[in-house]
N, C-alpha and C. Protein backbone atom coordinates (compact mmCIF):
# COMPACT_ATOMS: atom_id res chain seq x y z
N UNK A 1 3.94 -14.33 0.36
CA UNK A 1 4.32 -12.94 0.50
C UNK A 1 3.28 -12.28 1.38
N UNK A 2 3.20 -11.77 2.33
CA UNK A 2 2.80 -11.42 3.71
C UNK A 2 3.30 -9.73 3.53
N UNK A 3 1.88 -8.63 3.16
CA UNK A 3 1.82 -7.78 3.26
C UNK A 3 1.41 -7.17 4.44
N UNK A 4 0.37 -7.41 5.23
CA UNK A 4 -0.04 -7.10 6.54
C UNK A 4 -0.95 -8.55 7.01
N UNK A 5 -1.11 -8.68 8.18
CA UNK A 5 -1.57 -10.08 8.55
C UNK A 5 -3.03 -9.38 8.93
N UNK A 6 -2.95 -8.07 8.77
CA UNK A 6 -4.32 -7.43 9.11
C UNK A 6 -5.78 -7.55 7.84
N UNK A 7 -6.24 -8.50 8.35
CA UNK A 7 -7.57 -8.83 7.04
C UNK A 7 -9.41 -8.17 7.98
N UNK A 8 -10.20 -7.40 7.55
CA UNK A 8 -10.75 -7.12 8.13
C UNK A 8 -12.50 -8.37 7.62
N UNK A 9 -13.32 -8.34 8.47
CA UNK A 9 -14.61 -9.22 8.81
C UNK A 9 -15.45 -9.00 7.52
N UNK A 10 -15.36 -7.71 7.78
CA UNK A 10 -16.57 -6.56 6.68
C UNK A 10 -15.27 -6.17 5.47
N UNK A 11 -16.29 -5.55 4.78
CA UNK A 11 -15.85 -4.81 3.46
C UNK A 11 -14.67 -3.81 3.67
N UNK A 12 -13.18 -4.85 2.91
CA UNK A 12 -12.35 -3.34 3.81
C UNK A 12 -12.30 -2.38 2.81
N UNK A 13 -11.77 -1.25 3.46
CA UNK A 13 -11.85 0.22 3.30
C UNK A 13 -11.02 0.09 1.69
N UNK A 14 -9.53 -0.45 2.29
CA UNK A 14 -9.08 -0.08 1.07
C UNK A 14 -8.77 -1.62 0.20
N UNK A 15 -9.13 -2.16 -0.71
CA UNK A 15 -9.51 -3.38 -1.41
C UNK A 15 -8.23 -3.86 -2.25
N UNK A 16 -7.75 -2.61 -2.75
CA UNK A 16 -7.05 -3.19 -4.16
C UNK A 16 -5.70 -3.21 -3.98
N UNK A 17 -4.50 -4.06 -4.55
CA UNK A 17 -3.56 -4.41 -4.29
C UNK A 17 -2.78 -3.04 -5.21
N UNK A 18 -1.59 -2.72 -4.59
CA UNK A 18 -0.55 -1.71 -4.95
C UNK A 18 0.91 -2.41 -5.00
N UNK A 19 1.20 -2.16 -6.54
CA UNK A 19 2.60 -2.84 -6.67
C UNK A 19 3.27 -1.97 -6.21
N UNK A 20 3.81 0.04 -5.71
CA UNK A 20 3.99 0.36 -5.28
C UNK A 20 5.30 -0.37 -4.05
N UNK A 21 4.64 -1.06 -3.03
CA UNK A 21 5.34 -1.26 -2.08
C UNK A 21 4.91 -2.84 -1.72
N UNK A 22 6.32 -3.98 -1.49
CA UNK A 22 5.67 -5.47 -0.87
C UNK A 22 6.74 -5.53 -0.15
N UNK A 23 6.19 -6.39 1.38
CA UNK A 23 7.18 -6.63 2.19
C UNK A 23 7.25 -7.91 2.55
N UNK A 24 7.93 -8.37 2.79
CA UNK A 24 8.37 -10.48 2.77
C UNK A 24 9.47 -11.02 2.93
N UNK A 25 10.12 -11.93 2.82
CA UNK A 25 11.42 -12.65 2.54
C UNK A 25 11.41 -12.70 1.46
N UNK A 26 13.50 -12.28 1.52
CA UNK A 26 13.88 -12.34 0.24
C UNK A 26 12.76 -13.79 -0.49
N UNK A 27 13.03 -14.92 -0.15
CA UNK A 27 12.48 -16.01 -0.81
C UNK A 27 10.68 -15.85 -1.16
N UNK A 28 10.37 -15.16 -0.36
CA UNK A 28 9.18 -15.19 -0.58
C UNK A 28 8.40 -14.73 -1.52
N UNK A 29 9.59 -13.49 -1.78
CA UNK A 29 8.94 -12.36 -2.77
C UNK A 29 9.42 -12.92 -3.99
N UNK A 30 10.72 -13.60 -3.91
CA UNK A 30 11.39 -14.00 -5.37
C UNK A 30 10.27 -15.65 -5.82
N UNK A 31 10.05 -16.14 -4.79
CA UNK A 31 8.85 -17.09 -5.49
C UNK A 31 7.74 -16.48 -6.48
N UNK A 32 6.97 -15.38 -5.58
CA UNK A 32 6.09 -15.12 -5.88
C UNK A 32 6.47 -14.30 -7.48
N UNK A 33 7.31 -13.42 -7.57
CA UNK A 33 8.30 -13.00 -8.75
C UNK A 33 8.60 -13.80 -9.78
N UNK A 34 8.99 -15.08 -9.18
CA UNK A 34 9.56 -16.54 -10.17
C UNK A 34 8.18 -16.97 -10.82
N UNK A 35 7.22 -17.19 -10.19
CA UNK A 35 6.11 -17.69 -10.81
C UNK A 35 5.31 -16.49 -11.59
N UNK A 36 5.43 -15.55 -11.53
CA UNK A 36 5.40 -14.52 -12.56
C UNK A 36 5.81 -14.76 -13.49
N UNK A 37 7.00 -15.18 -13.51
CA UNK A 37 8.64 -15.30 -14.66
C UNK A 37 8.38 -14.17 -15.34
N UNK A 38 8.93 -13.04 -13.95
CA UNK A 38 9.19 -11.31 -14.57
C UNK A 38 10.58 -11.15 -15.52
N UNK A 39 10.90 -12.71 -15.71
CA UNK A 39 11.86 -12.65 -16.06
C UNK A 39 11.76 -12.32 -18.04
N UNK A 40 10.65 -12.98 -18.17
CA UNK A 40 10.61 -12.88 -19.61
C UNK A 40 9.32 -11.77 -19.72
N UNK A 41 8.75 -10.82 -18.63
CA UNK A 41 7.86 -9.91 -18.56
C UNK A 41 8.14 -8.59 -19.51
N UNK A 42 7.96 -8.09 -20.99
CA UNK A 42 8.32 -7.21 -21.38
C UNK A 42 8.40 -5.75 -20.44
N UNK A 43 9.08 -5.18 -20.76
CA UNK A 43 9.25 -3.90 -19.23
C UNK A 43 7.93 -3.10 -19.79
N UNK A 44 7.28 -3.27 -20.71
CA UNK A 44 6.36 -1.98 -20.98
C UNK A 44 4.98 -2.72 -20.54
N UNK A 45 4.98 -3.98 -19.61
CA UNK A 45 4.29 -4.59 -19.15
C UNK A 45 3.26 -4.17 -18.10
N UNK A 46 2.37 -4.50 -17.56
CA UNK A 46 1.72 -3.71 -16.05
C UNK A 46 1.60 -4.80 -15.00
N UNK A 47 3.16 -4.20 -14.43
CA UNK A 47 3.44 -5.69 -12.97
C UNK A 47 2.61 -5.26 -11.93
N UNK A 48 1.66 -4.21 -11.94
CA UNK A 48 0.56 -4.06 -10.84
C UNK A 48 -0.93 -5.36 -11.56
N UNK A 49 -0.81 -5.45 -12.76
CA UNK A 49 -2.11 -5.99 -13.19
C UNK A 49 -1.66 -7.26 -12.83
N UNK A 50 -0.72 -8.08 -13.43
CA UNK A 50 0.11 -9.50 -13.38
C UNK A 50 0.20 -9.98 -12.07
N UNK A 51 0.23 -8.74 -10.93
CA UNK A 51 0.50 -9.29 -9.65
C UNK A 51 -1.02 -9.07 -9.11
N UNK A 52 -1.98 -8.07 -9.63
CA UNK A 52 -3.57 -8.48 -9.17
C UNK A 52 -3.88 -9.75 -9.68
N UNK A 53 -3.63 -10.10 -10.54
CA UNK A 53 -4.30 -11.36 -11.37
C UNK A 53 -3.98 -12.40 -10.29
N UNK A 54 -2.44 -12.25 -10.35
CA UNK A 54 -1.66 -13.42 -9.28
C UNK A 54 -2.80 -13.36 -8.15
N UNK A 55 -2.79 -12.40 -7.39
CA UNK A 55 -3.87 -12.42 -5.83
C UNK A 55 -5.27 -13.08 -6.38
N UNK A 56 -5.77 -12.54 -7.06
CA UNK A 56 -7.06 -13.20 -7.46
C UNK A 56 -7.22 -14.38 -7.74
N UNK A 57 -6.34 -15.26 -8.39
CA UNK A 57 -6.60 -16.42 -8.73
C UNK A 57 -6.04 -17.26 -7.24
N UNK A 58 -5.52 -16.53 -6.34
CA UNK A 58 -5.25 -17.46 -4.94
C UNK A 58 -5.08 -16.19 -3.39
N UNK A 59 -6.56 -15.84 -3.62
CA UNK A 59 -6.48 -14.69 -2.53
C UNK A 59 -6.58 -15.37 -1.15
N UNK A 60 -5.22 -14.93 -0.48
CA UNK A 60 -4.74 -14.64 0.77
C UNK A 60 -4.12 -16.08 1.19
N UNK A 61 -3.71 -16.74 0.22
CA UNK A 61 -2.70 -17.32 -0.13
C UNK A 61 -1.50 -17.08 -0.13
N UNK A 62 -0.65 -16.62 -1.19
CA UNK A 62 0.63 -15.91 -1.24
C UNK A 62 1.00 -14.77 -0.92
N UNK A 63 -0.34 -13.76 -0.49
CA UNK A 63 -0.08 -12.62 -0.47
C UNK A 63 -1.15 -12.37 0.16
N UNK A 64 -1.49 -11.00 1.45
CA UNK A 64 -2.02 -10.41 2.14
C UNK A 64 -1.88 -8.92 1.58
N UNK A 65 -3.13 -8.39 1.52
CA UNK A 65 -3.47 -7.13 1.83
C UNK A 65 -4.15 -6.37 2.85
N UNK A 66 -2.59 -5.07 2.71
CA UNK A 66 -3.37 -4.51 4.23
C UNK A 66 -4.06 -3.61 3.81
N UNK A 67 -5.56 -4.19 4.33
CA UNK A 67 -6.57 -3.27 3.42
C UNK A 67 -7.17 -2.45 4.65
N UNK A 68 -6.49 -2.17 5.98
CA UNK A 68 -6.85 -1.06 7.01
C UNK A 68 -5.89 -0.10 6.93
N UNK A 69 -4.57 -0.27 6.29
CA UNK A 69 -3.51 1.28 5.73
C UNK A 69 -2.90 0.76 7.58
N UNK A 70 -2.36 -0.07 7.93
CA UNK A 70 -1.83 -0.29 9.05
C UNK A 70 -0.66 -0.22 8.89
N UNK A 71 0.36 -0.92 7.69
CA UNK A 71 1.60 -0.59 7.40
C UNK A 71 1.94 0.44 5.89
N UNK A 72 0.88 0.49 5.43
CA UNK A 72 0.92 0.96 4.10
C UNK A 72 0.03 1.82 3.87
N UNK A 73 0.16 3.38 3.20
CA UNK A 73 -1.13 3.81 2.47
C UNK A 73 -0.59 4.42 1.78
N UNK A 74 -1.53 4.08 0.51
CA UNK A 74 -1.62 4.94 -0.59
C UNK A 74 -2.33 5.97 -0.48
N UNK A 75 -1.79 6.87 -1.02
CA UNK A 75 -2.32 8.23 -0.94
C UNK A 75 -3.12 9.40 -1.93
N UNK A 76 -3.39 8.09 -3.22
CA UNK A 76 -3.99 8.46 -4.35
C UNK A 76 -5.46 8.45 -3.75
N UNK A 77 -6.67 9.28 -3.97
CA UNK A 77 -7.53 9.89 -3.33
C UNK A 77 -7.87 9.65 -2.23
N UNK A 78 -7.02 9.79 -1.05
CA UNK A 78 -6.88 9.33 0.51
C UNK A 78 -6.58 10.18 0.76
N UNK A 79 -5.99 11.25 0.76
CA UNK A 79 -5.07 12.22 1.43
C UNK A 79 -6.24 12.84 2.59
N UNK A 80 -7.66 13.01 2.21
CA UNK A 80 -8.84 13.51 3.03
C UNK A 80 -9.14 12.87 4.49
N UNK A 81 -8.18 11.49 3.74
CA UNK A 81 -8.41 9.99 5.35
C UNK A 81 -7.66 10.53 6.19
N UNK A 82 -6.38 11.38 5.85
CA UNK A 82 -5.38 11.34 6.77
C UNK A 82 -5.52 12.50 7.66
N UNK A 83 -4.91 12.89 8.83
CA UNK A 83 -4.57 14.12 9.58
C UNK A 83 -3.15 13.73 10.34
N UNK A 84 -2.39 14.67 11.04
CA UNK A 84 -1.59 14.49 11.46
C UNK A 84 -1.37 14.30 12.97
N UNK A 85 -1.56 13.60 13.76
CA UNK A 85 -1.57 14.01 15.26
C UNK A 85 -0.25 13.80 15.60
N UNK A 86 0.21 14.34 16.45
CA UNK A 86 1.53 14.27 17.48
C UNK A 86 2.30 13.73 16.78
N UNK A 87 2.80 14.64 15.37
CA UNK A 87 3.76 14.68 13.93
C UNK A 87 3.61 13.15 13.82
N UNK A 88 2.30 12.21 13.68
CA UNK A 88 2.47 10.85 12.90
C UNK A 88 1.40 10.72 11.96
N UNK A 89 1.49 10.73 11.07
CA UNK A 89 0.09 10.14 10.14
C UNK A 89 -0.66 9.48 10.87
N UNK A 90 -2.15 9.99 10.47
CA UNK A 90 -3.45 8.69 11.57
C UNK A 90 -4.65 8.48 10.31
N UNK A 91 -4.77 7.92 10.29
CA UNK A 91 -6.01 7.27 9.36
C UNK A 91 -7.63 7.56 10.07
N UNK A 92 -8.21 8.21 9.64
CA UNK A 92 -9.25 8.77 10.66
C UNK A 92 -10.13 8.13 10.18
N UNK A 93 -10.41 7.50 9.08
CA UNK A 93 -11.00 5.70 8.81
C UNK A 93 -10.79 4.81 9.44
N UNK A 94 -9.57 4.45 9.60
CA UNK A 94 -9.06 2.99 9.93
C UNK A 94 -8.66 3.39 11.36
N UNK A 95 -8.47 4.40 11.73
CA UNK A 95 -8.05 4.50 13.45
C UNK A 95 -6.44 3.64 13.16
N UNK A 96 -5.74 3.53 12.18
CA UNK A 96 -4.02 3.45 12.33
C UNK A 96 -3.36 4.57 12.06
N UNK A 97 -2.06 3.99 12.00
CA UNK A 97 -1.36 5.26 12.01
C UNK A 97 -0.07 4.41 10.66
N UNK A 98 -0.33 4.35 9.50
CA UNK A 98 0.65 3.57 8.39
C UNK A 98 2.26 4.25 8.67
N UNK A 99 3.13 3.39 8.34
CA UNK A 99 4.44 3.77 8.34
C UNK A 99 4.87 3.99 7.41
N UNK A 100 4.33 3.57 6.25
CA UNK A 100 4.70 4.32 4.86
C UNK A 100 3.62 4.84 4.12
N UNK A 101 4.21 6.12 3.38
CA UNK A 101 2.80 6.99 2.80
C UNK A 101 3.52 6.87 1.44
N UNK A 102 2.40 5.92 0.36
CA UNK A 102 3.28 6.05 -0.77
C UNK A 102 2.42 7.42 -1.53
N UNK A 103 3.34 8.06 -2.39
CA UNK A 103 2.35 9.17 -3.19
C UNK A 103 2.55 8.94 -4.80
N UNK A 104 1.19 7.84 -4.93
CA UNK A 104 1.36 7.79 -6.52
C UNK A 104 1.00 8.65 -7.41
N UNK A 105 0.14 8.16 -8.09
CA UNK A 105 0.32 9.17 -9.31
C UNK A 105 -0.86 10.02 -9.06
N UNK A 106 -1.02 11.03 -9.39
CA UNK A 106 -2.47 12.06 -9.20
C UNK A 106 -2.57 12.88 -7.31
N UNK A 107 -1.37 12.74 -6.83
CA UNK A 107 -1.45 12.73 -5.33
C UNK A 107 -0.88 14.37 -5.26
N UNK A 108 -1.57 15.32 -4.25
CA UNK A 108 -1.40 17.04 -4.80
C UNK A 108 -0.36 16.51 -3.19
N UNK A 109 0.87 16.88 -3.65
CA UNK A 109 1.81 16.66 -2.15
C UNK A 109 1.66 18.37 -1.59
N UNK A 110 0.97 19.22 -2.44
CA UNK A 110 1.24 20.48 -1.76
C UNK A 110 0.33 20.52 -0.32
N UNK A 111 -0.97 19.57 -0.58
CA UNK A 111 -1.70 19.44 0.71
C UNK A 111 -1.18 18.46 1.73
N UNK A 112 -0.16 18.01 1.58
CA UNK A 112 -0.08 16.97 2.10
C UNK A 112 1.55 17.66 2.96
N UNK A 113 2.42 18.11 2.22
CA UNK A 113 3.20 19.41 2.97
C UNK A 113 2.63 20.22 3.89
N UNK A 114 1.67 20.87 3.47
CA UNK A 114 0.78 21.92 4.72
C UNK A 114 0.79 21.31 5.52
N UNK A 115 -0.43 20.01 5.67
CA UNK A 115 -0.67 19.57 6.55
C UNK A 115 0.85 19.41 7.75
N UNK A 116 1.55 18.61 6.96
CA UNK A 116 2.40 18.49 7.72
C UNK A 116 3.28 19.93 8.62
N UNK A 117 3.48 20.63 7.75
CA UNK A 117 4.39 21.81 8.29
C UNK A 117 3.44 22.78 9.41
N UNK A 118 2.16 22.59 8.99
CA UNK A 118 0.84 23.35 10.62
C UNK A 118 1.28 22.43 11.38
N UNK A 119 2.23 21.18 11.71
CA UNK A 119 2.37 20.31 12.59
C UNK A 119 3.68 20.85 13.45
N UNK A 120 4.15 21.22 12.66
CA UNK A 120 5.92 21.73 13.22
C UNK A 120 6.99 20.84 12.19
N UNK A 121 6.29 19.99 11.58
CA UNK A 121 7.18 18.95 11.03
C UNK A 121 8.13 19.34 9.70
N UNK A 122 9.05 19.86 9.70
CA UNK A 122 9.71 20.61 8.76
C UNK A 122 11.14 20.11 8.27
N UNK A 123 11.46 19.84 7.40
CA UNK A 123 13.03 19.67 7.04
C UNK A 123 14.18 19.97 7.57
């Protein structure tokens, strides 16, 4: 399962895996799923911990993290990383620009609206 092929030299910025969002082949993801066996996973379970464990015991193996926010960022205490240039998200850390902004839990979207709408970017 191939999250970003982007792995950085040094200490990356952002480290920790987010069940949030995975991108792969159908097969790829349902392996990595199968060997879980989410099948017998009680639902009151934590498939973010089950799937860190998974990375840890075979990191960058089955799964890549994009730990420069190149296709992905979380936006749980990040929102400060971001600005908006020429209406696209830019990572003023990482110098990308992510295509998806997930907003988990603890994330104030009212700053994250402003920002956007001082852009022109409006509904």
């Amino acid at each position: 399962l191939q999250i970003s092929t982007a792995q950085e030299t040094g200490p990356p910025v952002y480290p920790y895996l987010n069940s949030g969002v995975f991108i792969g082949s159908g097969k790829a993801i349902y392996d990595v799923l199968d060997r879980l066996n989410v099948y017998r996973i009680p639902k009151r379970h934590n498939d973010q911990g089950l799937l860190t464990e998974r990375y840890l015991r075979n990191p960058g193996k089955e799964m890549l993290l994009d730990v420069r926010a190149e296709l992905f960022q979380s936006l749980f205490r990040a929102t400060m990383h971001l600005e908006v240039v020429k209406g696209v998200a830019f990572n003023k850390i990482t110098g990308t620009t992510p295509m998806v902004l997930h907003g988990n839990g603890g994330v104030n979207f009212d700053s994250l609206a402003t920002a956007l709408s001082h852009h022109g970017i409006k509904g």
